[in-house]
PDB file of N, CA and C in Angstrom:
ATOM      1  N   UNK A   1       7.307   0.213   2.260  1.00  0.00           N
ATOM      2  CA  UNK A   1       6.828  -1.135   2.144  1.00  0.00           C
ATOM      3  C   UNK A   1       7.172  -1.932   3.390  1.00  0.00           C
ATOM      4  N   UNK A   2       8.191  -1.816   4.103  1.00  0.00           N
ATOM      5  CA  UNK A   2       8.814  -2.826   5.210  1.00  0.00           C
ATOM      6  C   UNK A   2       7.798  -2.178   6.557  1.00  0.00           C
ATOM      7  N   UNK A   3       7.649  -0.825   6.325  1.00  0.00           N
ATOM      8  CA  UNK A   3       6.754  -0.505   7.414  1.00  0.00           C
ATOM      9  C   UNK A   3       5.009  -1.081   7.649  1.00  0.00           C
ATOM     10  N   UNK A   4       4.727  -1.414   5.959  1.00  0.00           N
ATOM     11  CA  UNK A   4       3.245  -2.204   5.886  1.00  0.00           C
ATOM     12  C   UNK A   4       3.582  -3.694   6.006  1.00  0.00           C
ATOM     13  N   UNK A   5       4.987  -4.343   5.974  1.00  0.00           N
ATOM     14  CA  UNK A   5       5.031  -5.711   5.851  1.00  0.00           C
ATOM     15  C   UNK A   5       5.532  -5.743   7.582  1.00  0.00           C
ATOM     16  N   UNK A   6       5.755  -4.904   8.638  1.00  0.00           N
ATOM     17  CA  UNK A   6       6.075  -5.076   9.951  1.00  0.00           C
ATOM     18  C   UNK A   6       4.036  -5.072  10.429  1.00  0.00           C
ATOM     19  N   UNK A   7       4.017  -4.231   9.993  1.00  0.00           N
ATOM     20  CA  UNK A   7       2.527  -3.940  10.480  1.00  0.00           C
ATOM     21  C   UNK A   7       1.566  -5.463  10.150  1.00  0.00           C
ATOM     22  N   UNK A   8       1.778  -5.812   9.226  1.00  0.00           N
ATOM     23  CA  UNK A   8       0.551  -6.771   8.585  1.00  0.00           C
ATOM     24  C   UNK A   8       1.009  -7.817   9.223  1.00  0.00           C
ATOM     25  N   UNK A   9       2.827  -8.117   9.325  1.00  0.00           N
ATOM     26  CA  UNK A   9       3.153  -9.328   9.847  1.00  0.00           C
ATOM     27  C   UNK A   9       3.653 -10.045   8.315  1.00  0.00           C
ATOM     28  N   UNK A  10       3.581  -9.880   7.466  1.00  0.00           N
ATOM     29  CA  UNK A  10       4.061 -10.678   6.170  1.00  0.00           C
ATOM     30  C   UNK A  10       5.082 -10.091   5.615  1.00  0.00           C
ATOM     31  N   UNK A  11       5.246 -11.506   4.697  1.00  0.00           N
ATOM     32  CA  UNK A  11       7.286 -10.738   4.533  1.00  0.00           C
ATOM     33  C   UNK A  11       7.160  -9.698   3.422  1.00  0.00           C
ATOM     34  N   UNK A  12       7.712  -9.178   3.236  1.00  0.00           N
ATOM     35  CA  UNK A  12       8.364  -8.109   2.194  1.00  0.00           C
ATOM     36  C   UNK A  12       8.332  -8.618   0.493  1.00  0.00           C
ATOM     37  N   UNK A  13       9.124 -10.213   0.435  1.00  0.00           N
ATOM     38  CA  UNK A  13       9.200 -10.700  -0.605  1.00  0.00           C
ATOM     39  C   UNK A  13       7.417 -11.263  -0.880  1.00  0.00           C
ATOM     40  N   UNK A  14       6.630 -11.486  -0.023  1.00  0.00           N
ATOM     41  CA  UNK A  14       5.176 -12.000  -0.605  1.00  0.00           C
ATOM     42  C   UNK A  14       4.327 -10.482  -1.226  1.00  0.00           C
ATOM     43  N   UNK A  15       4.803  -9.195  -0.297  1.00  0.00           N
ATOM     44  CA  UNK A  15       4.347  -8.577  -0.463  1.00  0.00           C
ATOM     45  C   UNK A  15       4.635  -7.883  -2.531  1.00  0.00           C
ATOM     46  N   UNK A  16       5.707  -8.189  -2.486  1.00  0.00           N
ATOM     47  CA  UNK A  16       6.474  -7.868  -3.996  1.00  0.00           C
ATOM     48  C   UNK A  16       6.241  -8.588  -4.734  1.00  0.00           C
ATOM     49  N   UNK A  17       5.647 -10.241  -4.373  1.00  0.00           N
ATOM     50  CA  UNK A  17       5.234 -11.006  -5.623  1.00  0.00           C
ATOM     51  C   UNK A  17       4.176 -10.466  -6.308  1.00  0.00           C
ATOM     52  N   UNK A  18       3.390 -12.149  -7.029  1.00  0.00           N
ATOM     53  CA  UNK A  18       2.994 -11.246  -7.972  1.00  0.00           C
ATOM     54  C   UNK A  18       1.495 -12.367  -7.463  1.00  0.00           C
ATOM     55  N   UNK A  19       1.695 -13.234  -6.074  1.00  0.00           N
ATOM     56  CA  UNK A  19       0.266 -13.899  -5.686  1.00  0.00           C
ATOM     57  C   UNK A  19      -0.817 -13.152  -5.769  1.00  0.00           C
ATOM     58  N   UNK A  20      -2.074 -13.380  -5.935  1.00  0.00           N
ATOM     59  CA  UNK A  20      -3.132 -12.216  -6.197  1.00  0.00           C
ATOM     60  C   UNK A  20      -4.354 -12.709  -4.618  1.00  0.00           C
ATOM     61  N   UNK A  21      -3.729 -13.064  -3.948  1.00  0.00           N
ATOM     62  CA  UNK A  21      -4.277 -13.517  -2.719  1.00  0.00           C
ATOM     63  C   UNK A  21      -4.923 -12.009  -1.944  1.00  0.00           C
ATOM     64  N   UNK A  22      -6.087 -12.151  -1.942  1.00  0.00           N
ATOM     65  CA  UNK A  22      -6.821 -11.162  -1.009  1.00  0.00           C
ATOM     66  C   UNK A  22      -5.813 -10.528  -0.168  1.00  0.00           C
ATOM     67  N   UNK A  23      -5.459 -11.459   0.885  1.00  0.00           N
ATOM     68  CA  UNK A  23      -4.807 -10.780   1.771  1.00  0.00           C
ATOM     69  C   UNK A  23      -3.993  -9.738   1.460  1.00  0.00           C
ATOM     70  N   UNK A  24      -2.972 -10.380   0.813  1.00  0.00           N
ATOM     71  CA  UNK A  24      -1.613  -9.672   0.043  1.00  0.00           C
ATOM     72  C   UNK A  24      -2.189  -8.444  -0.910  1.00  0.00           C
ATOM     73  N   UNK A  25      -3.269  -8.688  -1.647  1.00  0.00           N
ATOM     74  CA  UNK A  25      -3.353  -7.533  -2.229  1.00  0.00           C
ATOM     75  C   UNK A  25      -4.006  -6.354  -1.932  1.00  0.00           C
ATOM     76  N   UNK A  26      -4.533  -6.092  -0.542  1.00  0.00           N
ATOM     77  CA  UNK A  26      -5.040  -5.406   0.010  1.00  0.00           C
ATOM     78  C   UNK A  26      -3.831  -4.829   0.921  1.00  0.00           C
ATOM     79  N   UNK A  27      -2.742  -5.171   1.428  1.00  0.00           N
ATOM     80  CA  UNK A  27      -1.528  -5.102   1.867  1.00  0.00           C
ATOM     81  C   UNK A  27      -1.049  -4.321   0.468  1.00  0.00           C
ATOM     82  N   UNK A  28      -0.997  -4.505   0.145  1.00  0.00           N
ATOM     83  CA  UNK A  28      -0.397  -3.742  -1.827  1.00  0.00           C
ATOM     84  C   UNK A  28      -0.794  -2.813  -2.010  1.00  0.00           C
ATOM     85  N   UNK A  29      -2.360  -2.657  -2.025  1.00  0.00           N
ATOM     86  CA  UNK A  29      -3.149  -1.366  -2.151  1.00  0.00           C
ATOM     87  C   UNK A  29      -3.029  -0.166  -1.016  1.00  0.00           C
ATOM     88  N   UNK A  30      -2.510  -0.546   0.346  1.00  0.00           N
ATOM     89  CA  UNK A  30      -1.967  -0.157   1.022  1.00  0.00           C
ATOM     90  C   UNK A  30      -0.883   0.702   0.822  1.00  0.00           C
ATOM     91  N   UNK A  31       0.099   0.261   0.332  1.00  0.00           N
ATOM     92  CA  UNK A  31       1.849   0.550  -0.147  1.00  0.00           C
ATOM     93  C   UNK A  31       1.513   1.405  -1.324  1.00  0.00           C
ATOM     94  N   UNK A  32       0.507   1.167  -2.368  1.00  0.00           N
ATOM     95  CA  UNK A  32       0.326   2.103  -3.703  1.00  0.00           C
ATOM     96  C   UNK A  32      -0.354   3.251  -3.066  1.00  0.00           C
ATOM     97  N   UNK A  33      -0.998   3.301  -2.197  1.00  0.00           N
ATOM     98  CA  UNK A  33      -1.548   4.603  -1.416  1.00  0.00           C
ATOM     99  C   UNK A  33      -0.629   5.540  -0.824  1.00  0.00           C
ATOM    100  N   UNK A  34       0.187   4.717   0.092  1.00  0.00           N
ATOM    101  CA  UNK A  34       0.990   5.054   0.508  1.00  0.00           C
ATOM    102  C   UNK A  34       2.307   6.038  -0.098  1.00  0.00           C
ATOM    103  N   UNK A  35       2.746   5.166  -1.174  1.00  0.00           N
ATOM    104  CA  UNK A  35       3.434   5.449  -2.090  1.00  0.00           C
ATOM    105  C   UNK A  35       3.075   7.238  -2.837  1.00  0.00           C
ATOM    106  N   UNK A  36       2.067   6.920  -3.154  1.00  0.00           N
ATOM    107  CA  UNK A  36       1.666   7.629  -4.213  1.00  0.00           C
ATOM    108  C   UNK A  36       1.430   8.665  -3.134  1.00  0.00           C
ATOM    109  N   UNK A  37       0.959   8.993  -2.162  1.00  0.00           N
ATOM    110  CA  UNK A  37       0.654  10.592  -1.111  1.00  0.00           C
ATOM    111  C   UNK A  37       2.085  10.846  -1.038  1.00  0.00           C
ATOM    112  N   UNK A  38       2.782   9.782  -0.522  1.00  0.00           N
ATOM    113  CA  UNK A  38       4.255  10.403   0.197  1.00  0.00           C
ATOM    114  C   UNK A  38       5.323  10.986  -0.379  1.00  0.00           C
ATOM    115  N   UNK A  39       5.743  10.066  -1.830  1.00  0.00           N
ATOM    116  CA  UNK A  39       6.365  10.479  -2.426  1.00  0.00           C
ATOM    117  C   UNK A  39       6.070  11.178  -3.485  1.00  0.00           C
ATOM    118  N   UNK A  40       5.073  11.406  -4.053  1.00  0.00           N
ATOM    119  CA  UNK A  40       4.154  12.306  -4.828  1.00  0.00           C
ATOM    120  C   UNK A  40       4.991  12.253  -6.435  1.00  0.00           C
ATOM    121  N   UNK A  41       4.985  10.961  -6.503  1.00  0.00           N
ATOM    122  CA  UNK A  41       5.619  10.287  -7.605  1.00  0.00           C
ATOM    123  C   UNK A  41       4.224  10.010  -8.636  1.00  0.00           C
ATOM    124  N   UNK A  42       4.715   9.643  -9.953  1.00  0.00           N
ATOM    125  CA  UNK A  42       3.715   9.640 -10.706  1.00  0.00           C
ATOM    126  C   UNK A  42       3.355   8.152 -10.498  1.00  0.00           C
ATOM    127  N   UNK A  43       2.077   7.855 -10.906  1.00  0.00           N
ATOM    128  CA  UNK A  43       1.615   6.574 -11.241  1.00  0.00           C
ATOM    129  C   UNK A  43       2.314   5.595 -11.919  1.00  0.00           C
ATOM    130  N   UNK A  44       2.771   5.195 -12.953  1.00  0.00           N
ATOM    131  CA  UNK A  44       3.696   4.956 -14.030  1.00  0.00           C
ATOM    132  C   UNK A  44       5.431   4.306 -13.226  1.00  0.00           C
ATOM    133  N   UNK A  45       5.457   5.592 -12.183  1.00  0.00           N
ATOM    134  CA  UNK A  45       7.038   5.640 -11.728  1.00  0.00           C
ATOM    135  C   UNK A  45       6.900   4.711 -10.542  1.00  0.00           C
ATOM    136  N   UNK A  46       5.833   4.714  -9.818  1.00  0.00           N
ATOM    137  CA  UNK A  46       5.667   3.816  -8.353  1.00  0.00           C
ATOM    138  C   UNK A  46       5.091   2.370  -9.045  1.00  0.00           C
ATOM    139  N   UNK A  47       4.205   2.313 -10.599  1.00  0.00           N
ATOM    140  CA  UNK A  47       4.140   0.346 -10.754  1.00  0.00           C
ATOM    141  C   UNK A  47       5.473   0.326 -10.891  1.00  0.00           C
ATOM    142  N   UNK A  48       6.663   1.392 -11.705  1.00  0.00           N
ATOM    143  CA  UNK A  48       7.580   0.707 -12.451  1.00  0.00           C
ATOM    144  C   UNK A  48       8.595   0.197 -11.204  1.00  0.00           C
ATOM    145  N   UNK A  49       8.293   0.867  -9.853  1.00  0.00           N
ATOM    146  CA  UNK A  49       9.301   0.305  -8.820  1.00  0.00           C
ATOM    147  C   UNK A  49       8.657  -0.344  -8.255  1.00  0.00           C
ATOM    148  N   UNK A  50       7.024  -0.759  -8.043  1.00  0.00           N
ATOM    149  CA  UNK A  50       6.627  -2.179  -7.598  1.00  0.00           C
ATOM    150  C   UNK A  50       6.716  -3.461  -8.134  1.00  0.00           C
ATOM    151  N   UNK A  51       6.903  -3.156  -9.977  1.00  0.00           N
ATOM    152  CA  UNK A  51       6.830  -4.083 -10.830  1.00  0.00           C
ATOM    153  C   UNK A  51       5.702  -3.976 -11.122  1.00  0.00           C
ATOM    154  N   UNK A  52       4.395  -3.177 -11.251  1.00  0.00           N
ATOM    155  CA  UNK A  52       2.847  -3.106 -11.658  1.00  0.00           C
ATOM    156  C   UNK A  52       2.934  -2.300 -12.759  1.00  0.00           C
ATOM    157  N   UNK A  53       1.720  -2.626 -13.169  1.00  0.00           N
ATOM    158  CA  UNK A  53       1.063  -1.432 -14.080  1.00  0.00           C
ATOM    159  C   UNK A  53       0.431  -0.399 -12.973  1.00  0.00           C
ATOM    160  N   UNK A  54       0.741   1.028 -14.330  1.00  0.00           N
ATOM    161  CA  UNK A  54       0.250   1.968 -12.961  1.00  0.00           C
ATOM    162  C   UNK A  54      -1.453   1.892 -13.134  1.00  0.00           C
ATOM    163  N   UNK A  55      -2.263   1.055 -14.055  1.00  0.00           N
ATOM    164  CA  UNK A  55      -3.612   1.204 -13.761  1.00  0.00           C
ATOM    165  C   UNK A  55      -3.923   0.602 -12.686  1.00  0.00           C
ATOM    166  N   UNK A  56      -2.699  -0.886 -12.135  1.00  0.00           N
ATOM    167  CA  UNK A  56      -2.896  -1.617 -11.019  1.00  0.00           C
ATOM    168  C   UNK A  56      -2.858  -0.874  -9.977  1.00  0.00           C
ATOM    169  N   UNK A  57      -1.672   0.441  -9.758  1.00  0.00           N
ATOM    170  CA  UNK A  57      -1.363   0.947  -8.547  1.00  0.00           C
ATOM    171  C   UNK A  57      -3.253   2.170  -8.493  1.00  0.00           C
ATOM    172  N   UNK A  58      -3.389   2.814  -9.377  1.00  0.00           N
ATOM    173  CA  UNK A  58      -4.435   3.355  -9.312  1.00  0.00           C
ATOM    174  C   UNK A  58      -5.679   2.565  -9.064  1.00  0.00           C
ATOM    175  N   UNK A  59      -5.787   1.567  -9.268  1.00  0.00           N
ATOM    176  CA  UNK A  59      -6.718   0.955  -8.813  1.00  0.00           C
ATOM    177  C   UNK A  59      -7.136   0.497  -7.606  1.00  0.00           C
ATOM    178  N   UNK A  60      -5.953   0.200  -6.956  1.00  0.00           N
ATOM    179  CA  UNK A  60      -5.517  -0.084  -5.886  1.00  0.00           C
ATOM    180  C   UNK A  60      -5.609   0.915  -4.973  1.00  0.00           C
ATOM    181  N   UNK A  61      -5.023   2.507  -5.383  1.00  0.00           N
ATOM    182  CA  UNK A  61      -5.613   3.667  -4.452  1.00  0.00           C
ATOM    183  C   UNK A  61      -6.617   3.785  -4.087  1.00  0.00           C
ATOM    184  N   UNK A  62      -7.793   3.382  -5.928  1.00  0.00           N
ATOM    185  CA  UNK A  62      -8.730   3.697  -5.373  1.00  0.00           C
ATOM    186  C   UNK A  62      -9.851   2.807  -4.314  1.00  0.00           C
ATOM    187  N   UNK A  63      -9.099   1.280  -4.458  1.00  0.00           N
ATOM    188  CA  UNK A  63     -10.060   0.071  -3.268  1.00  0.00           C
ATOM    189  C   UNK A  63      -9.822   0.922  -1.912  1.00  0.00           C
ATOM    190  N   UNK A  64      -8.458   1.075  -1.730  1.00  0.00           N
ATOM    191  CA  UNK A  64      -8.247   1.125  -0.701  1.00  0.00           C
ATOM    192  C   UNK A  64      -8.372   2.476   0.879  1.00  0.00           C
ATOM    193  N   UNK A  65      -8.820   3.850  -0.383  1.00  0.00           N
ATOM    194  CA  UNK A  65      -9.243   4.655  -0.169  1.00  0.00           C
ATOM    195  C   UNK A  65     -10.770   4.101   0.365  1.00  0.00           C
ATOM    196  N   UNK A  66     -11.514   3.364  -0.782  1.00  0.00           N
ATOM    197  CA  UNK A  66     -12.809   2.868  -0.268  1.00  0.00           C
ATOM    198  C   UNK A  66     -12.775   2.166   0.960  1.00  0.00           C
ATOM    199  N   UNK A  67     -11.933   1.477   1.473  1.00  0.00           N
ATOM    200  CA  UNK A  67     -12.020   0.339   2.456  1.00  0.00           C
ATOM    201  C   UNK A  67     -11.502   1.091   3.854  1.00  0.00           C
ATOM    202  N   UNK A  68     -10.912   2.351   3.620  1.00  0.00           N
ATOM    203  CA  UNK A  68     -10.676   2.663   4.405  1.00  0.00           C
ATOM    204  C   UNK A  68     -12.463   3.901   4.580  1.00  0.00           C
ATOM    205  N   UNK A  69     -12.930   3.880   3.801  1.00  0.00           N
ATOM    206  CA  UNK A  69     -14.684   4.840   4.556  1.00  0.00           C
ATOM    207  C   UNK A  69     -15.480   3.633   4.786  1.00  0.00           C
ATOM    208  N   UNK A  70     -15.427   2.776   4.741  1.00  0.00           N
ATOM    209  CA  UNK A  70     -16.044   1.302   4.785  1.00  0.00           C
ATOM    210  C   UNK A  70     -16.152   0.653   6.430  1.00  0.00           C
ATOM    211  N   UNK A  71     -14.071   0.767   7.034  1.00  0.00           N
ATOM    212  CA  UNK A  71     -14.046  -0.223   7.531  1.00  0.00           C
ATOM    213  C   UNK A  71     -12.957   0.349   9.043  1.00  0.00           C
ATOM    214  N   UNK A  72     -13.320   0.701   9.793  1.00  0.00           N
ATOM    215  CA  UNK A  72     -12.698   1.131  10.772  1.00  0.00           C
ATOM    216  C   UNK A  72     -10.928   0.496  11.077  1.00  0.00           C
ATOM    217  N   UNK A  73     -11.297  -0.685  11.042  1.00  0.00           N
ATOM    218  CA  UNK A  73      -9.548  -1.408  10.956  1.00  0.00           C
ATOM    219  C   UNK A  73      -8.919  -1.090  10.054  1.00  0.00           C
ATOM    220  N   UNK A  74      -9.411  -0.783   8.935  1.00  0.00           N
ATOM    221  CA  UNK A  74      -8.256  -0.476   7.775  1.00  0.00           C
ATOM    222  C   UNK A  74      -7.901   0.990   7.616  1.00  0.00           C
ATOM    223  N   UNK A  75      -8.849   1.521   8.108  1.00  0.00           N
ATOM    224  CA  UNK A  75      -8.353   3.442   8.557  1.00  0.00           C
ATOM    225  C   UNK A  75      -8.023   3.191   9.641  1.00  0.00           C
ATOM    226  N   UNK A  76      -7.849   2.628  10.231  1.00  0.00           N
ATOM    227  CA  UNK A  76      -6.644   2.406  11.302  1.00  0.00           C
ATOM    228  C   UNK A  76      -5.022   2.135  11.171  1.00  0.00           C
ATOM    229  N   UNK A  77      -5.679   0.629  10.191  1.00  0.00           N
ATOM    230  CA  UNK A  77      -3.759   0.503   9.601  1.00  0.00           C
ATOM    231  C   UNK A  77      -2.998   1.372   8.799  1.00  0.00           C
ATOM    232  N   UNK A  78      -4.122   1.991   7.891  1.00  0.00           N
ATOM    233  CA  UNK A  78      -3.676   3.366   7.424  1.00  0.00           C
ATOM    234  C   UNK A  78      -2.998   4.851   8.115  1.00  0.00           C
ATOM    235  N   UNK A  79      -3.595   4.816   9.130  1.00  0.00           N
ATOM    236  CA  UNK A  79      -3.220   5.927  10.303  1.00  0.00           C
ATOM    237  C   UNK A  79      -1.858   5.069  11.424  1.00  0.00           C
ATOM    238  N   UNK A  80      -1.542   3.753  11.330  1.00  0.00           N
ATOM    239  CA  UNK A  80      -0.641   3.551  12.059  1.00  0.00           C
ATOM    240  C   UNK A  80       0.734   3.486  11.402  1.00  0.00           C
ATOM    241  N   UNK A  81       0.330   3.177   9.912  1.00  0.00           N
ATOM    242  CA  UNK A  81       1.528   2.732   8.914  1.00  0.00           C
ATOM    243  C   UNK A  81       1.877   4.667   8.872  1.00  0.00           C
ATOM    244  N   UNK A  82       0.791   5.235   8.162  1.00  0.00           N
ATOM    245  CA  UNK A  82       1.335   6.744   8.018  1.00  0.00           C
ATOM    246  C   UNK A  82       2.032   7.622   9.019  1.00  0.00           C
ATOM    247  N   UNK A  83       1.685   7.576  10.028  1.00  0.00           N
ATOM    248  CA  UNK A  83       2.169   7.877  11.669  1.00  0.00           C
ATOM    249  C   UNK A  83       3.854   8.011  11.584  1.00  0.00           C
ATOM    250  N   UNK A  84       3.618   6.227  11.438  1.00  0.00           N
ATOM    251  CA  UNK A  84       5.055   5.745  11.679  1.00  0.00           C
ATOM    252  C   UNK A  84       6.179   6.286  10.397  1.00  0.00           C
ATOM    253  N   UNK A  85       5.377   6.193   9.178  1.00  0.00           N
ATOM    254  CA  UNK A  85       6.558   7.060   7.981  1.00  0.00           C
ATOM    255  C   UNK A  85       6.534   8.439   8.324  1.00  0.00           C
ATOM    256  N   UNK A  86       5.644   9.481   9.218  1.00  0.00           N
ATOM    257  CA  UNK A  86       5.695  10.780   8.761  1.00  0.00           C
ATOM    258  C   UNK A  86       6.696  10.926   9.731  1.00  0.00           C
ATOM    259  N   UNK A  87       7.076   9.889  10.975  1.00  0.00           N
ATOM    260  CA  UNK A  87       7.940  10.353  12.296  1.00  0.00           C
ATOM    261  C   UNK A  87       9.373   9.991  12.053  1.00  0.00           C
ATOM    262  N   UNK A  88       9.301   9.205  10.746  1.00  0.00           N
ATOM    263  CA  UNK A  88      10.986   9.031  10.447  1.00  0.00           C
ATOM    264  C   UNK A  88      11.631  10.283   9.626  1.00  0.00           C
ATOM    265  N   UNK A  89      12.810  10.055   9.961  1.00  0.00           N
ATOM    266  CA  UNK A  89      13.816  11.836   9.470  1.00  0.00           C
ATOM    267  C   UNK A  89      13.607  11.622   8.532  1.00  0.00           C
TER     268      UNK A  89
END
């Protein structure tokens, strides 16, 4: 999460609320993507440590999977955020 809230530029705590602001929640759908490839945790286990429902985090995979065949910048932030988690120990 701190690696999508360095990237986006927004804090950590907006990113964890519960505002339903475009911005932020596309930043979210981000982190549930994220989440869910890396740690290969169940649905259920990644809302219960975002504070979501896991239909939210699945839902969210699936915008953001879309936005990334859609939209060149956002398969970008996707490829810069992932980069940067696969190069840490």
């Amino acid at each position: 999460m701190i690696a999508v809230s360095v990237y986006a530029g927004i804090d950590t705590r907006a990113l964890l609320g519960r505002c339903r602001a475009r911005e932020l929640a596309q930043w979210r759908q981000l982190i549930y993507l994220l989440c869910y490839e890396l740690t290969h945790q169940s649905l259920p286990t990644i809302g219960d440590a975002l504070n979501r429902n896991h239909t939210t985090v699945l839902s969210g995979c699936k915008k953001y999977r879309e936005r990334m065949a859609e939209s060149r910048e956002w398969r970008q932030a996707y490829d810069t955020v992932r980069q940067e988690l696969d190069d840490r120990p």
